[in-house]
C-alpha atoms as a PDB file:
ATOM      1  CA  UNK A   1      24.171 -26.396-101.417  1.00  0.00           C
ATOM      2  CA  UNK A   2      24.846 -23.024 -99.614  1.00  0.00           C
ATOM      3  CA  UNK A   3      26.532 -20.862-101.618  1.00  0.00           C
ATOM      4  CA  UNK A   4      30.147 -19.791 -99.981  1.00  0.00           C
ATOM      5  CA  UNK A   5      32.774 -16.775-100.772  1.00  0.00           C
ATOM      6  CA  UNK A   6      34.755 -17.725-102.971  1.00  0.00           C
ATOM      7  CA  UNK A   7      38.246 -17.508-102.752  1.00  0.00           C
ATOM      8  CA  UNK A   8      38.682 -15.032-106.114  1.00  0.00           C
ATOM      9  CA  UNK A   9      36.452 -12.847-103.879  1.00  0.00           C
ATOM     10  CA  UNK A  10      39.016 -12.689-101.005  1.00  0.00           C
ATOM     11  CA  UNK A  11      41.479 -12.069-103.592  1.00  0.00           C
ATOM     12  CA  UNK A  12      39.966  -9.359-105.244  1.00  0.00           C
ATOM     13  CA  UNK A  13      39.791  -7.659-101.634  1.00  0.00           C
ATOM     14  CA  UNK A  14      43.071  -8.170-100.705  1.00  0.00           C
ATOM     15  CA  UNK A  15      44.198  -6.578-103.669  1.00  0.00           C
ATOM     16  CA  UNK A  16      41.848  -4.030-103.733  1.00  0.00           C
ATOM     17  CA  UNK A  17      43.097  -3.021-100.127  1.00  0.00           C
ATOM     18  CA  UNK A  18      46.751  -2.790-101.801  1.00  0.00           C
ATOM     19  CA  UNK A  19      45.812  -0.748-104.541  1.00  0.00           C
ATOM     20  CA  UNK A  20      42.607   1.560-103.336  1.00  0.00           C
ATOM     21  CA  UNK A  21      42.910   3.697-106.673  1.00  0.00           C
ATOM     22  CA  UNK A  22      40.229   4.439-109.174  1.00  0.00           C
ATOM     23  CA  UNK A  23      42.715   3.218-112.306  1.00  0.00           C
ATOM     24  CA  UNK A  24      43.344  -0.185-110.158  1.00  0.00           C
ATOM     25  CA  UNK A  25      39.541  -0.368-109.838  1.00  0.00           C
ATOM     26  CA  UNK A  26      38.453   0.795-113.096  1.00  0.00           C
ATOM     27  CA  UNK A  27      40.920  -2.003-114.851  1.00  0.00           C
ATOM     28  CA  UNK A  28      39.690  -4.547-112.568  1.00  0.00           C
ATOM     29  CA  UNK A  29      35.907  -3.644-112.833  1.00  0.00           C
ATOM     30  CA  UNK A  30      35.027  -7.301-114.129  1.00  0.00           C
ATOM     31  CA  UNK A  31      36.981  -9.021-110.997  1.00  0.00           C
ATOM     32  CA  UNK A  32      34.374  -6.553-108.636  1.00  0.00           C
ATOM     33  CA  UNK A  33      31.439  -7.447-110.859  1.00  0.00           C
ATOM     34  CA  UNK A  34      31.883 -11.679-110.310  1.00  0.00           C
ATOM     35  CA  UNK A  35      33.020 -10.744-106.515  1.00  0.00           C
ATOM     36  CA  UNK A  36      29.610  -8.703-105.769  1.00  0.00           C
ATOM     37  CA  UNK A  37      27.562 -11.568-107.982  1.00  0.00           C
ATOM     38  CA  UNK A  38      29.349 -13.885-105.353  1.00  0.00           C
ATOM     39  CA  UNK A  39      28.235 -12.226-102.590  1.00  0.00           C
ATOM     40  CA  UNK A  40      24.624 -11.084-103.549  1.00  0.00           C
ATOM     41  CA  UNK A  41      24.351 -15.055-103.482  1.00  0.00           C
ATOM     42  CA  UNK A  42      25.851 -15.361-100.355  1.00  0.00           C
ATOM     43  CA  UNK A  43      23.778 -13.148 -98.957  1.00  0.00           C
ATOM     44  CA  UNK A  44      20.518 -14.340-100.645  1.00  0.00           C
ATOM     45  CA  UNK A  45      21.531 -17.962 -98.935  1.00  0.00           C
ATOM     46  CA  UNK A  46      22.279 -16.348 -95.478  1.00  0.00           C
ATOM     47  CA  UNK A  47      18.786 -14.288 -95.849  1.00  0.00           C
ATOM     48  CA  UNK A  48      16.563 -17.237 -96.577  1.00  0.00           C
ATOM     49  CA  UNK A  49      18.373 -19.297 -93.784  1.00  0.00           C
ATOM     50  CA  UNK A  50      17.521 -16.278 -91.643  1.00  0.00           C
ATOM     51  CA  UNK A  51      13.844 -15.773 -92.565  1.00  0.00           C
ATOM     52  CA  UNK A  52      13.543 -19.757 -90.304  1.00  0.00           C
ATOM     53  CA  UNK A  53      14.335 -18.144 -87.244  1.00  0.00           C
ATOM     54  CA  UNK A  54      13.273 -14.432 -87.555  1.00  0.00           C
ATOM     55  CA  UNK A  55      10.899 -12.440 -89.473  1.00  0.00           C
ATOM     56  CA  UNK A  56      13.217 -10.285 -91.769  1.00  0.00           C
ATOM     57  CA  UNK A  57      11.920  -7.191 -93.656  1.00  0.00           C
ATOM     58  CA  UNK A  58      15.130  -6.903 -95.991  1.00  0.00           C
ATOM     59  CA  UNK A  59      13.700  -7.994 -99.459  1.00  0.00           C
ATOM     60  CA  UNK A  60      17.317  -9.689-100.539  1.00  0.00           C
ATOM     61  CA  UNK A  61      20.507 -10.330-100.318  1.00  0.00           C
ATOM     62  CA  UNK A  62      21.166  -7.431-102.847  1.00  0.00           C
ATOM     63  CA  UNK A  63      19.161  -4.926-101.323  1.00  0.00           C
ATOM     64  CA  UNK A  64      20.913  -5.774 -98.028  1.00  0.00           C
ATOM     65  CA  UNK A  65      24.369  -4.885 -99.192  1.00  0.00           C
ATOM     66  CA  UNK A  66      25.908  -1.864 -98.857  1.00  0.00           C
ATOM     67  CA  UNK A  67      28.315   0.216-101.883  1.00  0.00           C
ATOM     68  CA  UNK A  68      31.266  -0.204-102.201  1.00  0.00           C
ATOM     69  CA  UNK A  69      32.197   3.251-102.786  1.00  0.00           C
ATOM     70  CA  UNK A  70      33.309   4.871 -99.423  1.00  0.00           C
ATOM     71  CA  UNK A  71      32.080   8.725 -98.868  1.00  0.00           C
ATOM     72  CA  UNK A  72      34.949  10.889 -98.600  1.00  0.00           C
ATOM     73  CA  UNK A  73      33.427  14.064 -97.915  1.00  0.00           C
ATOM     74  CA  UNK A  74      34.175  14.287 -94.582  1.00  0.00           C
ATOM     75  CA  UNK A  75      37.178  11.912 -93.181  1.00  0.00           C
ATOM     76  CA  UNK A  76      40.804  12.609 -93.815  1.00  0.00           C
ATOM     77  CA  UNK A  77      41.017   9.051 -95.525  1.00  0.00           C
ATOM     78  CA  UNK A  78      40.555   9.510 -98.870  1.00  0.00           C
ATOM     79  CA  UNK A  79      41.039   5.753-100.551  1.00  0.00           C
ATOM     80  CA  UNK A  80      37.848   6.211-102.867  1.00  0.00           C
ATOM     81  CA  UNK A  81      36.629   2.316-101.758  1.00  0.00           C
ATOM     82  CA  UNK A  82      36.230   0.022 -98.894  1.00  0.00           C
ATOM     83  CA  UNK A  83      38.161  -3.439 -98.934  1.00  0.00           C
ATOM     84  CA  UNK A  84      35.258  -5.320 -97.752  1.00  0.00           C
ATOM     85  CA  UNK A  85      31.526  -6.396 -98.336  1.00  0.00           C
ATOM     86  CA  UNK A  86      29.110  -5.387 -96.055  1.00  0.00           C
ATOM     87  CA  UNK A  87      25.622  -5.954 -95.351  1.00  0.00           C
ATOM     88  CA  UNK A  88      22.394  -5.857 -92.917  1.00  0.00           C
ATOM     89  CA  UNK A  89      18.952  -6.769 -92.624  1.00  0.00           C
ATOM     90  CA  UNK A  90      16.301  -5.344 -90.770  1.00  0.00           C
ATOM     91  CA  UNK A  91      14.273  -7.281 -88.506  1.00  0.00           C
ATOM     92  CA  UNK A  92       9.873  -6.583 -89.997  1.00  0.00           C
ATOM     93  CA  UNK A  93       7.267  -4.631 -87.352  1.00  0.00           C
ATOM     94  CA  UNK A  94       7.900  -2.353 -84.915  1.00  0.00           C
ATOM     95  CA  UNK A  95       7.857  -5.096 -82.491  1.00  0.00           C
ATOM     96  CA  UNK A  96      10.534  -6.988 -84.009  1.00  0.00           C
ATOM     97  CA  UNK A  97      13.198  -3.870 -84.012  1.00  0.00           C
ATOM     98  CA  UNK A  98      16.484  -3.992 -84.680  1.00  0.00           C
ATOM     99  CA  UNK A  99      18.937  -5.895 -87.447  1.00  0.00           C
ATOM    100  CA  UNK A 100      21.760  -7.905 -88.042  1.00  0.00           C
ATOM    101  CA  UNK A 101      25.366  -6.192 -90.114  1.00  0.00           C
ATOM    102  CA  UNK A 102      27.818  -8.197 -91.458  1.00  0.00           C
ATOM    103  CA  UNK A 103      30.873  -7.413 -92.800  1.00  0.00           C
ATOM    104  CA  UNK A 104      33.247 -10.029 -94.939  1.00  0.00           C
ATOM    105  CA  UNK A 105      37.215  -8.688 -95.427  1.00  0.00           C
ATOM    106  CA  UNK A 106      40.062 -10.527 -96.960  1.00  0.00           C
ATOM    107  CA  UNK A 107      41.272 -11.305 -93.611  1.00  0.00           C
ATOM    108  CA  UNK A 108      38.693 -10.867 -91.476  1.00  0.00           C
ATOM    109  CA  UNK A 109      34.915 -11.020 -90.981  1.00  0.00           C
ATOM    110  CA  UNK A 110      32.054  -9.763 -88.736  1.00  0.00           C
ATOM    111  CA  UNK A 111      28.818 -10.011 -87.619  1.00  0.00           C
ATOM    112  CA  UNK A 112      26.445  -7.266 -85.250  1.00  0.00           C
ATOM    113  CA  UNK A 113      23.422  -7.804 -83.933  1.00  0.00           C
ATOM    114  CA  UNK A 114      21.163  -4.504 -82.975  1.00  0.00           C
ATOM    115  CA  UNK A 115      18.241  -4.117 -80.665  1.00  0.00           C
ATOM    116  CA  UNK A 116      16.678  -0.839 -80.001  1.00  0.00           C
ATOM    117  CA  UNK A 117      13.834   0.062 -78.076  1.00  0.00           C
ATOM    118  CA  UNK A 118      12.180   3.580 -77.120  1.00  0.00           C
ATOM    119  CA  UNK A 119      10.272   4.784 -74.666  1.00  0.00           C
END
């Protein structure tokens, strides 16, 4: 059986989106732990059902997701984290360029699909 986001994931982003602090995140460092297990698996799942249709470099779902941690350096918005998963995979061979990006919020999801060619 696929595995799906659970709903304790969704939770855990709503609330981190309401309380983007490093004490709220710090205290709830468990919650993010089982939420990013949940979603390595997700994206394992999505990867292998991928790899029928498409020859995909990315080596799994847990190399294809992306920090949570947001990089403050240079944006006026300082909330320390983002309050959603995200992920790609690269297509293999210079042939086969591009990727796929997804993204999974609390309310909200989405998926990108890149080409790029040069000449």
């Amino acid at each position: 059986m696929p595995t799906k986001i659970e709903q304790d994931t969704l939770n855990f982003l709503q609330e981190l989106s309401e309380n983007n602090y490093r004490e709220w995140f710090n205290e709830n460092k468990d919650r993010y732990l089982v939420a990013h297990e949940n979603m390595i698996s997700f994206a394992d799942d999505l990867l292998a059902k991928m790899q029928k249709h498409d020859f995909i470099e990315t080596m799994s779902g847990k190399r294809s997701l992306m920090r949570i941690y947001r990089d403050t350096r240079f944006t006026k918005d300082k909330t320390p984290y983002k309050d959603h998963f995200g992920g790609g995979f690269r297509r293999a061979t210079k042939k086969l360029r591009g990727g796929y990006y997804f993204q999974i919020g609390h309310s909200e999801a989405l998926v990108a699909v890149a080409f790029f060619f040069s000449q």
